[in-house]
PDB file of N, CA and C in Angstrom:
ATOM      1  N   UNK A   1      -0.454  -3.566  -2.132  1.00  0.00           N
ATOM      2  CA  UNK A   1      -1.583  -4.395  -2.490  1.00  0.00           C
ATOM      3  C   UNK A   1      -1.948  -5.327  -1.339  1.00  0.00           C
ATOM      4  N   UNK A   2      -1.111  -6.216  -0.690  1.00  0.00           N
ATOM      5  CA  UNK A   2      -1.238  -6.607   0.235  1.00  0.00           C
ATOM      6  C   UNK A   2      -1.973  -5.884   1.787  1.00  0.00           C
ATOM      7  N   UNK A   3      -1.375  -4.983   1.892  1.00  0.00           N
ATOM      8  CA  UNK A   3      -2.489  -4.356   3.193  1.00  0.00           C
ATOM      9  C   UNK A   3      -3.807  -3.667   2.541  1.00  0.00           C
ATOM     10  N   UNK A   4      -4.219  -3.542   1.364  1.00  0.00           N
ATOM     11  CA  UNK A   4      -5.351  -3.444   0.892  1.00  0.00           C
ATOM     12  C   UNK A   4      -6.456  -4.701   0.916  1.00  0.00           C
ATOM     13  N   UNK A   5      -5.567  -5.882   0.541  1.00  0.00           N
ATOM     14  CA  UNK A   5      -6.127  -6.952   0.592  1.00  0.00           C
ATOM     15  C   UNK A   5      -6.580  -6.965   1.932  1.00  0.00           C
ATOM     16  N   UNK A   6      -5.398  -7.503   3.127  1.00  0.00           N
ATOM     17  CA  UNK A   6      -5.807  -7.661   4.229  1.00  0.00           C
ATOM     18  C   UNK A   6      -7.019  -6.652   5.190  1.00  0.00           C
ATOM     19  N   UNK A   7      -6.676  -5.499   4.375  1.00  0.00           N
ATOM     20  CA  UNK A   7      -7.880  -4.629   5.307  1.00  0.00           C
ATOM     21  C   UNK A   7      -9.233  -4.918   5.084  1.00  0.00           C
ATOM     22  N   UNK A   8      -9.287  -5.559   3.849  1.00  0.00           N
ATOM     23  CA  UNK A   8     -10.445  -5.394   3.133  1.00  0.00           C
ATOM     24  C   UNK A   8     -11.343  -6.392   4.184  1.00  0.00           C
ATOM     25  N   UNK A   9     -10.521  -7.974   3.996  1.00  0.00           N
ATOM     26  CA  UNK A   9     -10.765  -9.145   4.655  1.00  0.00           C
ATOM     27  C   UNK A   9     -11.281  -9.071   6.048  1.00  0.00           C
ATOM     28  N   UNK A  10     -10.038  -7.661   7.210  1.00  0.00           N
ATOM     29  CA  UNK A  10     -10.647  -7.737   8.231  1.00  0.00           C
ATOM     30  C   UNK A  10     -12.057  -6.830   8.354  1.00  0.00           C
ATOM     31  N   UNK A  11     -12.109  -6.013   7.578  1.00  0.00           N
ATOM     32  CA  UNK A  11     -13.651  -5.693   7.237  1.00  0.00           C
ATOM     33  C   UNK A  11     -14.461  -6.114   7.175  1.00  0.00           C
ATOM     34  N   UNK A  12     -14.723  -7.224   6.572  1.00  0.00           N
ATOM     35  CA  UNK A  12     -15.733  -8.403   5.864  1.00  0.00           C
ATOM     36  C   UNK A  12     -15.563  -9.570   6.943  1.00  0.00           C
ATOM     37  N   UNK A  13     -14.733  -9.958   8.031  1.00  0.00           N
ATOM     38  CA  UNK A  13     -14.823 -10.572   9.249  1.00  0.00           C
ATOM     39  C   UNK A  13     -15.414  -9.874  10.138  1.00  0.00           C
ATOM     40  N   UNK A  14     -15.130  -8.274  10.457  1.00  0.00           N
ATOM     41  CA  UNK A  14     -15.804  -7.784  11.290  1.00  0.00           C
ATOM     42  C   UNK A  14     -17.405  -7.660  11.149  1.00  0.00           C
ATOM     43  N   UNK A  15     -17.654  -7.314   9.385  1.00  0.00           N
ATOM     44  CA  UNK A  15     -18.787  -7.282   9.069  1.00  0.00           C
ATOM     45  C   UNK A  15     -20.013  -9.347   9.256  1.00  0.00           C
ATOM     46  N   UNK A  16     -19.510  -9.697   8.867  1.00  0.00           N
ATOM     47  CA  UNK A  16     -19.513 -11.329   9.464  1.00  0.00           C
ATOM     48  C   UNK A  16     -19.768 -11.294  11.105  1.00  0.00           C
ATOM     49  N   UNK A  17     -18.634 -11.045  11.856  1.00  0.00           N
ATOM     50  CA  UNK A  17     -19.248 -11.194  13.264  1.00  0.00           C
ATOM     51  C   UNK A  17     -20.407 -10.338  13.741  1.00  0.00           C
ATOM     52  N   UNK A  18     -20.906  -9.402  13.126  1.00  0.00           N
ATOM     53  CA  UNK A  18     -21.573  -8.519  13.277  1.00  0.00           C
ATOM     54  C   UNK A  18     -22.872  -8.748  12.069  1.00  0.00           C
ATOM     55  N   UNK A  19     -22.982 -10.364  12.085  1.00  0.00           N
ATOM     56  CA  UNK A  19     -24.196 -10.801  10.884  1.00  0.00           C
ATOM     57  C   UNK A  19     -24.770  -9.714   9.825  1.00  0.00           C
ATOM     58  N   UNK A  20     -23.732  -9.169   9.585  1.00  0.00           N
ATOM     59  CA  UNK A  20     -23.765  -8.099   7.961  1.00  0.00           C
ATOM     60  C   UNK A  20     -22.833  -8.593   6.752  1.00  0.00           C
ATOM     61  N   UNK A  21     -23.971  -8.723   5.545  1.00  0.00           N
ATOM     62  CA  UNK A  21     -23.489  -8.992   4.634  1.00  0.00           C
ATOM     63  C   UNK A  21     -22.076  -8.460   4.382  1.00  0.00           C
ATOM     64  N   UNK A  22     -20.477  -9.013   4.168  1.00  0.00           N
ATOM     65  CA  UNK A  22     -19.519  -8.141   3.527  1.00  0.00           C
ATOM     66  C   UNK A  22     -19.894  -7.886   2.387  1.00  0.00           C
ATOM     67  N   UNK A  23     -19.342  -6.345   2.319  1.00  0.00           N
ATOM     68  CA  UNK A  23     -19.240  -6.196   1.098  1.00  0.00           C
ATOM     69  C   UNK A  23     -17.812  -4.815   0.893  1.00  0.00           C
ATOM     70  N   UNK A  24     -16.500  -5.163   1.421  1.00  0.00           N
ATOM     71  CA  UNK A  24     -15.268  -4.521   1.202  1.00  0.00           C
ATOM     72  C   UNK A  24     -14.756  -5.072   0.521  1.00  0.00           C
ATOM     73  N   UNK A  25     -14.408  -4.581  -0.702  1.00  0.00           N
ATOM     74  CA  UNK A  25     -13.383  -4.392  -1.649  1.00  0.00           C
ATOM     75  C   UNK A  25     -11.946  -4.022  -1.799  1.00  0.00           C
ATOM     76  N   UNK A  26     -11.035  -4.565  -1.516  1.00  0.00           N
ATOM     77  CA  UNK A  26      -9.451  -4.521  -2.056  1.00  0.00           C
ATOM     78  C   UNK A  26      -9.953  -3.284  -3.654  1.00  0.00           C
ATOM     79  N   UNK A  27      -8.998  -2.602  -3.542  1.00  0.00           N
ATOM     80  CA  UNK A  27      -8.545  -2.108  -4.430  1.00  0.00           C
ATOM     81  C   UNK A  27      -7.432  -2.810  -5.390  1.00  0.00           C
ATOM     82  N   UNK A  28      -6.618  -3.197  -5.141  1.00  0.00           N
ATOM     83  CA  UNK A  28      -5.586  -3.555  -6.128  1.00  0.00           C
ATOM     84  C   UNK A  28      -4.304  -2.750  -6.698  1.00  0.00           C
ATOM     85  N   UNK A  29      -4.490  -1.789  -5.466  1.00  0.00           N
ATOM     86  CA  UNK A  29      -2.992  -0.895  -6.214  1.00  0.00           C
ATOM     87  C   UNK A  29      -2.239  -1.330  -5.502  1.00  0.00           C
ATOM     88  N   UNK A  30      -0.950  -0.976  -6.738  1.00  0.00           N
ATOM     89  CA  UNK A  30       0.254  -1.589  -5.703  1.00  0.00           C
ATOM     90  C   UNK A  30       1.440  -0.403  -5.605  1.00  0.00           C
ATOM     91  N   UNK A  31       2.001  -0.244  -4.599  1.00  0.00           N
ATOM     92  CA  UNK A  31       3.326   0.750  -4.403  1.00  0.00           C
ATOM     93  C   UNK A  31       4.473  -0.128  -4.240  1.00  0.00           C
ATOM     94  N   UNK A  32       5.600   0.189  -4.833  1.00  0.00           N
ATOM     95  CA  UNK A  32       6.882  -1.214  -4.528  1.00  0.00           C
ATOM     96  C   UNK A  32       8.102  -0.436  -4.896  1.00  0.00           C
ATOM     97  N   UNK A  33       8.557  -0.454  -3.467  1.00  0.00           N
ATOM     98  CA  UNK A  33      10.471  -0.219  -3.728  1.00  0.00           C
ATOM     99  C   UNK A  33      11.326  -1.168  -3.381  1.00  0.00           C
ATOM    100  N   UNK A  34      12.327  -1.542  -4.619  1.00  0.00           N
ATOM    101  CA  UNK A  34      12.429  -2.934  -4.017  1.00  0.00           C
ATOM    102  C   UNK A  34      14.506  -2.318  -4.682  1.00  0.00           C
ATOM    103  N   UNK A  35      14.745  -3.034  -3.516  1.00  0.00           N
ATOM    104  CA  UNK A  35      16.357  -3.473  -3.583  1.00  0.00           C
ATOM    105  C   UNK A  35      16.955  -4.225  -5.068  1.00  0.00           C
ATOM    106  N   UNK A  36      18.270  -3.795  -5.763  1.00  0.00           N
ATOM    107  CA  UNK A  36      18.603  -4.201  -6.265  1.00  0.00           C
ATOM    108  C   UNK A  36      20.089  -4.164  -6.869  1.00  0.00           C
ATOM    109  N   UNK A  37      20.470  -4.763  -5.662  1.00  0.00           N
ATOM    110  CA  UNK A  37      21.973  -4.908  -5.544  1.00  0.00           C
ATOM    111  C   UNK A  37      22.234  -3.398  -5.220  1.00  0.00           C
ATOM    112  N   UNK A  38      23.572  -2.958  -6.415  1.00  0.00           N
ATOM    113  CA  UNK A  38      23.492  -1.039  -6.224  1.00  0.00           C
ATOM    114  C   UNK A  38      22.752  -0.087  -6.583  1.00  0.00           C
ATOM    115  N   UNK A  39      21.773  -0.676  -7.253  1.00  0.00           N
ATOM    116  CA  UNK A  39      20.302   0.526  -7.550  1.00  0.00           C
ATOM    117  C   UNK A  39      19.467   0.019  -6.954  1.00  0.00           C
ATOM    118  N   UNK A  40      18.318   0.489  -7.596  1.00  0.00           N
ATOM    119  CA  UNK A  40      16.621   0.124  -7.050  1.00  0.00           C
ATOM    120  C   UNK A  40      15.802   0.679  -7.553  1.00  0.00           C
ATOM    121  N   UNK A  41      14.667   0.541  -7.751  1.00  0.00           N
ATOM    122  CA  UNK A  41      13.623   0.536  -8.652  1.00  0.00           C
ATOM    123  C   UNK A  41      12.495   0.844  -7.866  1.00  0.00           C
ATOM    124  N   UNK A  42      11.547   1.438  -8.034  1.00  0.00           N
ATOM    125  CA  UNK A  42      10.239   2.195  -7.666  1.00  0.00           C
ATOM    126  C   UNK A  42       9.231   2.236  -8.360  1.00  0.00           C
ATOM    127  N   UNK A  43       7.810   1.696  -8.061  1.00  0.00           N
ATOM    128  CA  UNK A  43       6.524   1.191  -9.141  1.00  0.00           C
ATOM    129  C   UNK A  43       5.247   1.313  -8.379  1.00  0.00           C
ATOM    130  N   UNK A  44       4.513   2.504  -9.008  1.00  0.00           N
ATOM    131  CA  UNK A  44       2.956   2.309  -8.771  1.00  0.00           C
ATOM    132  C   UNK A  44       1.913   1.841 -10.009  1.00  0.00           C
ATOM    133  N   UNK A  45       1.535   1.030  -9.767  1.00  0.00           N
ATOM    134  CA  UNK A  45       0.416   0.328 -10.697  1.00  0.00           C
ATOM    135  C   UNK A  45      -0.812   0.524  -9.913  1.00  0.00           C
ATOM    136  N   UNK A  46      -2.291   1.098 -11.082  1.00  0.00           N
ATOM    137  CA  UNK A  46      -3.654   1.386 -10.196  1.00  0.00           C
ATOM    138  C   UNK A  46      -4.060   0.795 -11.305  1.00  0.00           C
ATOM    139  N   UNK A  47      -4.649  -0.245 -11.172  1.00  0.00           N
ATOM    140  CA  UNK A  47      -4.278  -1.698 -10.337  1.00  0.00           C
ATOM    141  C   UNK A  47      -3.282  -2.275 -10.741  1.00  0.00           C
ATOM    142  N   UNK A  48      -3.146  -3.185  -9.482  1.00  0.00           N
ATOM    143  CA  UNK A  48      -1.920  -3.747 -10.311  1.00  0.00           C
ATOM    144  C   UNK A  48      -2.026  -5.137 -11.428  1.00  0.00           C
ATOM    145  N   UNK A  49      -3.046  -5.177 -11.724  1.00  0.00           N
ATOM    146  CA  UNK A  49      -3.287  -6.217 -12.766  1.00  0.00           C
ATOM    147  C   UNK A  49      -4.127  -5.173 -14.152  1.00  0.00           C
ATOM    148  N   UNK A  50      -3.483  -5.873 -15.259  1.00  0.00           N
ATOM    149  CA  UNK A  50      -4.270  -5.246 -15.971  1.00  0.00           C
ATOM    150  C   UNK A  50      -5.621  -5.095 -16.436  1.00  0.00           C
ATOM    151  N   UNK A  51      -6.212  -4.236 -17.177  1.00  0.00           N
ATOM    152  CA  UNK A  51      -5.619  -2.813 -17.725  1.00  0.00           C
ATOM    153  C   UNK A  51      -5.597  -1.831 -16.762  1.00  0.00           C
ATOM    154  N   UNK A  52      -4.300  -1.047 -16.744  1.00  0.00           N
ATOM    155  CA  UNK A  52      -4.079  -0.096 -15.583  1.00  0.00           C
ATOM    156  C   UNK A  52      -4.365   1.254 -16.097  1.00  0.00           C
ATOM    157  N   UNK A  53      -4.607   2.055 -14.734  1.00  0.00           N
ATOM    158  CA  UNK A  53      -5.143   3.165 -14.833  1.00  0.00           C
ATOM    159  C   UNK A  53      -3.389   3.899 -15.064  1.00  0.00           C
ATOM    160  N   UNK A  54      -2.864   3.496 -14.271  1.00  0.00           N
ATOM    161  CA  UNK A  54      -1.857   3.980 -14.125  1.00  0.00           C
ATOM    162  C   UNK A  54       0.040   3.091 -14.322  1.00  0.00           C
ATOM    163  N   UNK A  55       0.578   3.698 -14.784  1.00  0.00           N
ATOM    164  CA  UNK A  55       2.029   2.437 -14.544  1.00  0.00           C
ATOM    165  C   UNK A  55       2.617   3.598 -14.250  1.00  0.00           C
ATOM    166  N   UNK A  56       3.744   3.655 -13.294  1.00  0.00           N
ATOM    167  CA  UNK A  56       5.066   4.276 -13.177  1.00  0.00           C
ATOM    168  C   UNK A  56       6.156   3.979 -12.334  1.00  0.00           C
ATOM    169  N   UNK A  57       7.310   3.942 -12.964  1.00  0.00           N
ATOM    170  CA  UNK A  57       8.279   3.393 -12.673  1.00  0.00           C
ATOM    171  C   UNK A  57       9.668   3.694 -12.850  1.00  0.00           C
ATOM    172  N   UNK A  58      10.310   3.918 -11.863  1.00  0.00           N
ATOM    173  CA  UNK A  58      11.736   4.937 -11.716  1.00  0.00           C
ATOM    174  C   UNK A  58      12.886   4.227 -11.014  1.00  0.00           C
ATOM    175  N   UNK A  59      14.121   4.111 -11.915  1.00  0.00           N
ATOM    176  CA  UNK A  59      14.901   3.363 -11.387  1.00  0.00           C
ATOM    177  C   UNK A  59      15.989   4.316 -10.918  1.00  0.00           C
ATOM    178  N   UNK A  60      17.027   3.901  -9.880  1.00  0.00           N
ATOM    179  CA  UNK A  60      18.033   5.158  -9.598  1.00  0.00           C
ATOM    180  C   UNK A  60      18.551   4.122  -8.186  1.00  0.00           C
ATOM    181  N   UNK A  61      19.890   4.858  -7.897  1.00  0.00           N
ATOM    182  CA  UNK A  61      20.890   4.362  -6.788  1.00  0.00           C
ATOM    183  C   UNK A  61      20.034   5.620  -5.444  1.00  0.00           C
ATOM    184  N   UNK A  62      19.795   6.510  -5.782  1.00  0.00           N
ATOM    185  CA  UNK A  62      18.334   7.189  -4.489  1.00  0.00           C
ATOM    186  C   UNK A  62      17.686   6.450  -3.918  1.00  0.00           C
ATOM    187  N   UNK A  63      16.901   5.484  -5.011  1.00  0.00           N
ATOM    188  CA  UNK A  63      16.147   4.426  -4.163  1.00  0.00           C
ATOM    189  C   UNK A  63      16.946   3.693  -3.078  1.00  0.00           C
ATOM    190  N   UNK A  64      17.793   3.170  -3.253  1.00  0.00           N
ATOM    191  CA  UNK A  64      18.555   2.466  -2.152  1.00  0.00           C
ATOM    192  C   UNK A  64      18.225   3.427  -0.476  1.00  0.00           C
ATOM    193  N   UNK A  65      18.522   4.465  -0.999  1.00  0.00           N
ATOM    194  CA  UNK A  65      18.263   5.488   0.225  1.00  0.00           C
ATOM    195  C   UNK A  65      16.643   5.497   0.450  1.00  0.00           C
ATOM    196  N   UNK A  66      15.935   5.285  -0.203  1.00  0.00           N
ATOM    197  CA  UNK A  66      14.328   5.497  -0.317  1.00  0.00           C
ATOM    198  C   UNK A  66      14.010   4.445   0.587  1.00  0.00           C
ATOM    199  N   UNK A  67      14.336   3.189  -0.097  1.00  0.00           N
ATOM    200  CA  UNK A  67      13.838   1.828   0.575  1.00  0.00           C
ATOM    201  C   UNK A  67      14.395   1.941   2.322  1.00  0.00           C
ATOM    202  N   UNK A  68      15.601   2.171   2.695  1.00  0.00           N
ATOM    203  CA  UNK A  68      15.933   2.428   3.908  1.00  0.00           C
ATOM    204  C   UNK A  68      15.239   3.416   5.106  1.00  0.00           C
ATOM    205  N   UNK A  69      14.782   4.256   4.344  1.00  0.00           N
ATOM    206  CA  UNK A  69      13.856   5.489   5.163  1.00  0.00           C
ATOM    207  C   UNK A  69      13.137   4.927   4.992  1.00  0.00           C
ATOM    208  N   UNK A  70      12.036   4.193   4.400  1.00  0.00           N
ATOM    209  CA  UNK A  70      10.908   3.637   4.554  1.00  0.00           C
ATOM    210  C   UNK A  70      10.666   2.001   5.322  1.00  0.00           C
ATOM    211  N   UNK A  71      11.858   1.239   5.722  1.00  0.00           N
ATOM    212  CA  UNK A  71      11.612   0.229   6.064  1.00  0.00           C
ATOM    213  C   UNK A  71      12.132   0.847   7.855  1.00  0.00           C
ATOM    214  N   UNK A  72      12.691   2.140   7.990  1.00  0.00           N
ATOM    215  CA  UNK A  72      12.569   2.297   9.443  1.00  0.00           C
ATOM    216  C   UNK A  72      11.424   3.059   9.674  1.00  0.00           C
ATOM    217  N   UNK A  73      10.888   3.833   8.853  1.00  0.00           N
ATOM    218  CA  UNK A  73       9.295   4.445   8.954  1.00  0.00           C
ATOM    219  C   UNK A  73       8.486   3.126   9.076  1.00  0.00           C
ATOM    220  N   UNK A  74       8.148   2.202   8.561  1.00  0.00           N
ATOM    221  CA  UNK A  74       7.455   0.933   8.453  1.00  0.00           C
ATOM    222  C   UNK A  74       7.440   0.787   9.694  1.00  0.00           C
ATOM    223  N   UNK A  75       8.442   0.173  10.025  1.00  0.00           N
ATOM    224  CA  UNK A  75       8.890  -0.271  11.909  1.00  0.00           C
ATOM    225  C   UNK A  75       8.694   0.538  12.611  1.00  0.00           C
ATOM    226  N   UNK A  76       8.451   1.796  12.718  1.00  0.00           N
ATOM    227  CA  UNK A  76       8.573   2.641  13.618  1.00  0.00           C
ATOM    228  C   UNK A  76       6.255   2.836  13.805  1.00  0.00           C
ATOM    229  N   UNK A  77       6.293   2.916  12.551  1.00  0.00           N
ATOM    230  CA  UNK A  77       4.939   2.808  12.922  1.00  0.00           C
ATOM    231  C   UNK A  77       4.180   1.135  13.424  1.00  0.00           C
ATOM    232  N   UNK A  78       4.778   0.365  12.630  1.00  0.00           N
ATOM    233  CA  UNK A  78       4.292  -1.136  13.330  1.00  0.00           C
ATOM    234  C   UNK A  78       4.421  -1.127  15.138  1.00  0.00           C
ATOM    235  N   UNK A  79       5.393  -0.579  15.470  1.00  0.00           N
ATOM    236  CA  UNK A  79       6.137  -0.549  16.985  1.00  0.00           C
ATOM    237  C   UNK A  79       4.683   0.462  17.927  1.00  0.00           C
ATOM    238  N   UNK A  80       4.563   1.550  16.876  1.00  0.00           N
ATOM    239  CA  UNK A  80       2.927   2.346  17.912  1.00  0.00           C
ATOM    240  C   UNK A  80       1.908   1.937  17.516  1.00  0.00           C
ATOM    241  N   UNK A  81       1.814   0.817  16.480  1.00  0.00           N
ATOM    242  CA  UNK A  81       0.633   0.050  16.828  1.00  0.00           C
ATOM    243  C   UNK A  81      -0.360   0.789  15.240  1.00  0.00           C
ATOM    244  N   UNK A  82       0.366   1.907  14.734  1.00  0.00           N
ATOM    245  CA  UNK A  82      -0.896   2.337  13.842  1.00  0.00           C
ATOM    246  C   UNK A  82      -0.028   1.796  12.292  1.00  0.00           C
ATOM    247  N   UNK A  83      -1.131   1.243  11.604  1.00  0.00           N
ATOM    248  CA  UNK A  83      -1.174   0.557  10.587  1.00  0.00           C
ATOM    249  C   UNK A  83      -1.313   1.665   9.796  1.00  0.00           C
ATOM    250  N   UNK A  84      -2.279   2.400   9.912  1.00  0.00           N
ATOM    251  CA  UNK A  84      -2.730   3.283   8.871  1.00  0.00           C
ATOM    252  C   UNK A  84      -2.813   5.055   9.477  1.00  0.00           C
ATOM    253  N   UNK A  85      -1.192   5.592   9.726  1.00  0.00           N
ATOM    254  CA  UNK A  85      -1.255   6.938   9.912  1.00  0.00           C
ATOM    255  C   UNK A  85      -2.441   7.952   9.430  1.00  0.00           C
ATOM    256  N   UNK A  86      -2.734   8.851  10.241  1.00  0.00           N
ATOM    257  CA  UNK A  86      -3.762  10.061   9.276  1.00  0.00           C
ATOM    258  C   UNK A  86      -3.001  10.378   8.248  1.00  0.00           C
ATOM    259  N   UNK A  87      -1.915  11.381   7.870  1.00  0.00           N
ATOM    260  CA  UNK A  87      -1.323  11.394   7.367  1.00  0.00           C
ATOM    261  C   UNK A  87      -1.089  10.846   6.196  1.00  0.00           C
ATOM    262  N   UNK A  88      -0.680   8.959   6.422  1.00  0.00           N
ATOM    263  CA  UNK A  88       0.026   8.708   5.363  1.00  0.00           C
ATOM    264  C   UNK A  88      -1.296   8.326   4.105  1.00  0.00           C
ATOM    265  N   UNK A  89      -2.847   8.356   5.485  1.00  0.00           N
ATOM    266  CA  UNK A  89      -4.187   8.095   4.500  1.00  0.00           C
ATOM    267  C   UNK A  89      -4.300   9.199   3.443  1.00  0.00           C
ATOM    268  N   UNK A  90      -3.826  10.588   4.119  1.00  0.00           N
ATOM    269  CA  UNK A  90      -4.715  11.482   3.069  1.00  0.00           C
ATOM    270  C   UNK A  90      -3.596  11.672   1.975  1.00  0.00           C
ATOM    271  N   UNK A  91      -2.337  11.843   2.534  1.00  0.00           N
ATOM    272  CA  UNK A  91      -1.050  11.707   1.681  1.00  0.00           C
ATOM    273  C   UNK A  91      -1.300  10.600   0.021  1.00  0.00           C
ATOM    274  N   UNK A  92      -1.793   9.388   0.288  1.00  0.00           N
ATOM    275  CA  UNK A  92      -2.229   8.619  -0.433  1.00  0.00           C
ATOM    276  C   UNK A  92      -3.233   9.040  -1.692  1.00  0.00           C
ATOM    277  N   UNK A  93      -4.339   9.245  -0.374  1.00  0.00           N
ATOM    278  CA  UNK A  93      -5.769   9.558  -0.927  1.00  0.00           C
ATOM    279  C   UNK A  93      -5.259  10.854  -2.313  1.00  0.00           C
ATOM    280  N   UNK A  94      -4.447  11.841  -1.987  1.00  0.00           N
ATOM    281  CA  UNK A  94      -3.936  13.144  -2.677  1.00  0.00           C
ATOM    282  C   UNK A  94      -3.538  12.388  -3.537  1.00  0.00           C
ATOM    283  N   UNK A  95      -2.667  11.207  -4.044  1.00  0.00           N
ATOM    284  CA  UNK A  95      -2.562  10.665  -4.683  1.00  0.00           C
ATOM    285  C   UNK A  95      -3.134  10.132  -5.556  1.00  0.00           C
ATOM    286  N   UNK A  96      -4.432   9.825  -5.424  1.00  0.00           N
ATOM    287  CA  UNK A  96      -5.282   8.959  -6.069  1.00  0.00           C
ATOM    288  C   UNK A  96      -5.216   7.490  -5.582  1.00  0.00           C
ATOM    289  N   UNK A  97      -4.485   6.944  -4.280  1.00  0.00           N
ATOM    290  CA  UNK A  97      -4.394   5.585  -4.199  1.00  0.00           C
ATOM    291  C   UNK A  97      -5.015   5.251  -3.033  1.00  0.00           C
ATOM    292  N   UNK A  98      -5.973   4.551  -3.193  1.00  0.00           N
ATOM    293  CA  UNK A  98      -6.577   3.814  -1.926  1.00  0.00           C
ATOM    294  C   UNK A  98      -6.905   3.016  -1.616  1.00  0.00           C
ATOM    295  N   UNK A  99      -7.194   2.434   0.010  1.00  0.00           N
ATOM    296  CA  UNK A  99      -6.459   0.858   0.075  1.00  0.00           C
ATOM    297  C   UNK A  99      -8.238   0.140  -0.357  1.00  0.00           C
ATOM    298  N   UNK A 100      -9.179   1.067   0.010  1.00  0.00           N
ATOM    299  CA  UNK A 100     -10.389  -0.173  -0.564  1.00  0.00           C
ATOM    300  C   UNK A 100     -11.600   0.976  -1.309  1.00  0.00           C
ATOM    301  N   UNK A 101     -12.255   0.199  -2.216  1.00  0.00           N
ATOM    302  CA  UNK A 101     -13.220   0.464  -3.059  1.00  0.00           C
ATOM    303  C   UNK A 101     -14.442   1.241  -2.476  1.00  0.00           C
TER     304      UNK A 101
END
């Protein structure tokens, strides 16, 4: 949800310096794997406020392994500079989740 937000914003600044009305939209979905002690837990909400299109949510000691592959994927892409892989866009998009309206 957060880099949806933020993309949206630098949209609507770029659109601003460029004396055009914003008009980018955050979506509001959220993806979350989050640590928890010896398990971990996994949650997509579209949106994440209610009423949702979507809830799902999977708990398991895997995640522990999940969250780890993904916080060196995270870094590894922050480090070349791309925020938003081709890949991980259409990967998403196949999903149904996308970062703006």
């Amino acid at each position: 949800m957060i880099e949806s937000m933020v993309t949206a914003i630098v949209h609507n600044i770029a659109d601003e310096l460029a004396d055009v009305e914003p008009s980018t939209e955050a979506t509001w979905n959220a993806i979350c794997l989050a640590d928890m002690g010896n398990t971990g837990a996994a949650f997509v909400a579209i949106p994440q406020i209610q009423p949702r299109n979507l809830a799902w949510i999977k708990k398991g000691k895997w995640l522990d392994l999940a969250k780890i592959g993904f916080e060196k994927y995270f870094i590894r892409k922050m480090k070349s500079g791309s925020s938003e892989p081709i890949y991980e866009k259409y990967l998403l998009k196949a999903l149904g989740i996308n970062r703006l309206k």
